[in-house]
C-alpha atoms as a PDB file:
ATOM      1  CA  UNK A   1       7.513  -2.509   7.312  1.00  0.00           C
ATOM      2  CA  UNK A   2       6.722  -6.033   5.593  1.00  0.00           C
ATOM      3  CA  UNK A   3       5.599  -6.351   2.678  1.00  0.00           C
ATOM      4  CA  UNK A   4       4.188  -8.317   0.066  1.00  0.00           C
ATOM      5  CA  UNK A   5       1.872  -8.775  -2.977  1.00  0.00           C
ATOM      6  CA  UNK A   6      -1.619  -8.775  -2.790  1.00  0.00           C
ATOM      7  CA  UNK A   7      -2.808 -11.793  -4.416  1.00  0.00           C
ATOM      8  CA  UNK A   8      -4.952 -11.923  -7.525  1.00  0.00           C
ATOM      9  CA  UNK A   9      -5.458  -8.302  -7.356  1.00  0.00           C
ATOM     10  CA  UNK A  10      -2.888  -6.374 -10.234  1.00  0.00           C
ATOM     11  CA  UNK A  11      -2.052  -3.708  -7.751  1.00  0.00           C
ATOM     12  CA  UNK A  12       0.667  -2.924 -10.478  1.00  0.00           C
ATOM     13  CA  UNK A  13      -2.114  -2.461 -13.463  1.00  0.00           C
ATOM     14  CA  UNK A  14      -4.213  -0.258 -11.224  1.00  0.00           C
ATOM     15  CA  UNK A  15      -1.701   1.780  -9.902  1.00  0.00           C
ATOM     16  CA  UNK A  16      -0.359   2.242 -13.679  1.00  0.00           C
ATOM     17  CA  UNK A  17      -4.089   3.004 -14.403  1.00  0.00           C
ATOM     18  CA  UNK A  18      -4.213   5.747 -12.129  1.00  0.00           C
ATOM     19  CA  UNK A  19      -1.451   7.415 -12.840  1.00  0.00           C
ATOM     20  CA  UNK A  20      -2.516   7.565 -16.519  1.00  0.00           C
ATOM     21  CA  UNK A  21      -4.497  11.324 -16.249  1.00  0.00           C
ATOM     22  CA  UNK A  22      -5.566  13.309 -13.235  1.00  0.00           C
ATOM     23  CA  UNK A  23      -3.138  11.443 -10.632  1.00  0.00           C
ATOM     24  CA  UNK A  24       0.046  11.502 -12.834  1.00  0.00           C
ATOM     25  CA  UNK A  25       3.052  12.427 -10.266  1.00  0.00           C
ATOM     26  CA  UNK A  26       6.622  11.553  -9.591  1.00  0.00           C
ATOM     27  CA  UNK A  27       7.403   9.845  -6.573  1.00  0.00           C
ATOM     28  CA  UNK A  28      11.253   9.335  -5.335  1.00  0.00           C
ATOM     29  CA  UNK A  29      10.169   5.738  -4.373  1.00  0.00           C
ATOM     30  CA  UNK A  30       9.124   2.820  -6.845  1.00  0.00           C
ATOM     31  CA  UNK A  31       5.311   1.646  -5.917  1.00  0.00           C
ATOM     32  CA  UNK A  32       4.903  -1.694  -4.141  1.00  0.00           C
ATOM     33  CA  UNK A  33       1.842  -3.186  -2.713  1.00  0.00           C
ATOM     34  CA  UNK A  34       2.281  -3.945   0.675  1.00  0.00           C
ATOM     35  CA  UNK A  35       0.551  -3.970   4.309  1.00  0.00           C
ATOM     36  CA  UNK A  36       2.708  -2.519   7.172  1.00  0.00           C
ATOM     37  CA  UNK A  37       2.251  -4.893  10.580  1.00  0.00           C
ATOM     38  CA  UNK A  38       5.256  -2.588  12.638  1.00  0.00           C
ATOM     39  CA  UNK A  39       6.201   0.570  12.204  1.00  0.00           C
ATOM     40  CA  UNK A  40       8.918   2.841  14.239  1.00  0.00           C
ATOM     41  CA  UNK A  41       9.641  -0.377  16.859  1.00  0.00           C
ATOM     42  CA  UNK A  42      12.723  -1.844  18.254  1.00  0.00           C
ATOM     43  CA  UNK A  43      14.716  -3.999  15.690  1.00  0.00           C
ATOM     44  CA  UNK A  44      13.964  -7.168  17.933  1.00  0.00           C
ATOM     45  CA  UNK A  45      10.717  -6.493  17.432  1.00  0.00           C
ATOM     46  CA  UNK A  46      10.631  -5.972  14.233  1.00  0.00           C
ATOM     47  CA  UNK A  47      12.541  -8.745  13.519  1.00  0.00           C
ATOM     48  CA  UNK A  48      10.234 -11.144  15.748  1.00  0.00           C
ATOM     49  CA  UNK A  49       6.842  -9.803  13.777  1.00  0.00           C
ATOM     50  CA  UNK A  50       9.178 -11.171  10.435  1.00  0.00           C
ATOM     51  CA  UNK A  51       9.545 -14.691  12.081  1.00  0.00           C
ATOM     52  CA  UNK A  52       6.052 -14.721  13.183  1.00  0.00           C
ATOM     53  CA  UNK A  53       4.185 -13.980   9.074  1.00  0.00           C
ATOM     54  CA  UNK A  54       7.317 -15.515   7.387  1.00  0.00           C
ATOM     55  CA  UNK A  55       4.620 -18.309   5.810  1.00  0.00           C
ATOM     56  CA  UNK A  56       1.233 -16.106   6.327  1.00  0.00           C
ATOM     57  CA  UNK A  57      -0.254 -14.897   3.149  1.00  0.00           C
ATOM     58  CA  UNK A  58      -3.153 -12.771   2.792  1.00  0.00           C
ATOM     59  CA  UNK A  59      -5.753 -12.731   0.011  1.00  0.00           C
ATOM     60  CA  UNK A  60      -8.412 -10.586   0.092  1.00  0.00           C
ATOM     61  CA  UNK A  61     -11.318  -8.089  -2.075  1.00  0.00           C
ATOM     62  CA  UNK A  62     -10.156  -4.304  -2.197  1.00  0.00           C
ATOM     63  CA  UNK A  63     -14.094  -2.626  -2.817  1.00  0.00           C
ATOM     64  CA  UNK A  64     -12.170   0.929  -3.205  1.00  0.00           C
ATOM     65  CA  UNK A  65      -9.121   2.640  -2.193  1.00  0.00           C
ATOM     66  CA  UNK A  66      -8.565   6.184  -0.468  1.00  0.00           C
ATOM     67  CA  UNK A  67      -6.245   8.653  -2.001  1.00  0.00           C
ATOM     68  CA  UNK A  68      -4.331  10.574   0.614  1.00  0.00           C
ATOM     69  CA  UNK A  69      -1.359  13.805  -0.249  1.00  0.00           C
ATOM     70  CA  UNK A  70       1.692  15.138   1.622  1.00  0.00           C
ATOM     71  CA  UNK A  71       1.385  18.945   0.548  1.00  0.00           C
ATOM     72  CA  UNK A  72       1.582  20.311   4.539  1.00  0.00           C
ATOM     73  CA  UNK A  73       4.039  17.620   5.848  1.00  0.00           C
ATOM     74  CA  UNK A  74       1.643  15.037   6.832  1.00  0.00           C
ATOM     75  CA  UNK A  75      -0.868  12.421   5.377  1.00  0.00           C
ATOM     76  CA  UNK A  76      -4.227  14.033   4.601  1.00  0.00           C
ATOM     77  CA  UNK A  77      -7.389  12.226   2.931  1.00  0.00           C
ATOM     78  CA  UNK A  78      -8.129  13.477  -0.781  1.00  0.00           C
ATOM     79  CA  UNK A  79     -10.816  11.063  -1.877  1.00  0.00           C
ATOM     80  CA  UNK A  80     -12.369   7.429  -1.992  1.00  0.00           C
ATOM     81  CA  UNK A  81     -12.483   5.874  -5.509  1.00  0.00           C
ATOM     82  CA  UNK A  82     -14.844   2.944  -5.230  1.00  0.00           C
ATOM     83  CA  UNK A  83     -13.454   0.023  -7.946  1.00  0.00           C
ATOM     84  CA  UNK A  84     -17.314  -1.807  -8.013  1.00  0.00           C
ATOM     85  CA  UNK A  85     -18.475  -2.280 -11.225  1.00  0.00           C
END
């Protein structure tokens, strides 16, 4: 996984936000905005996708995002919050 921050966004804030009420939860990881390009590959490969976006950077608009849970042991879909005002 690579990852970085999503410019101009405040993933942080929002994720904070969310977590304020309905969504509160622990989670055994610390939250990071990030974009996965290579998942479950060879370390040479995953090493060459690294080389390859060392100096890409990525801005873009996030219109909503999709909740997803764990409960059974894999990702399900929960809900779309749509962040237009």
């Amino acid at each position: 996984m690579l990852s970085g921050t999503v410019a101009g966004f405040g993933c942080w804030a929002l994720h904070q936000q969310l977590l304020g009420d309905a969504l509160r939860h622990e989670s055994e990881f610390a939250y990071h905005p990030h974009l996965t390009v290579a998942q479950n590959v060879p370390a040479v490969q995953l090493d060459a996708a690294k080389a390859d976006l060392k100096d890409v950077q990525i801005t873009f608009e996030v219109e909503s995002i999709e909740l997803f849970d764990t409960r059974s042991g894999q990702w399900n879909f929960s809900e779309r919050i749509s962040l237009k005002s």
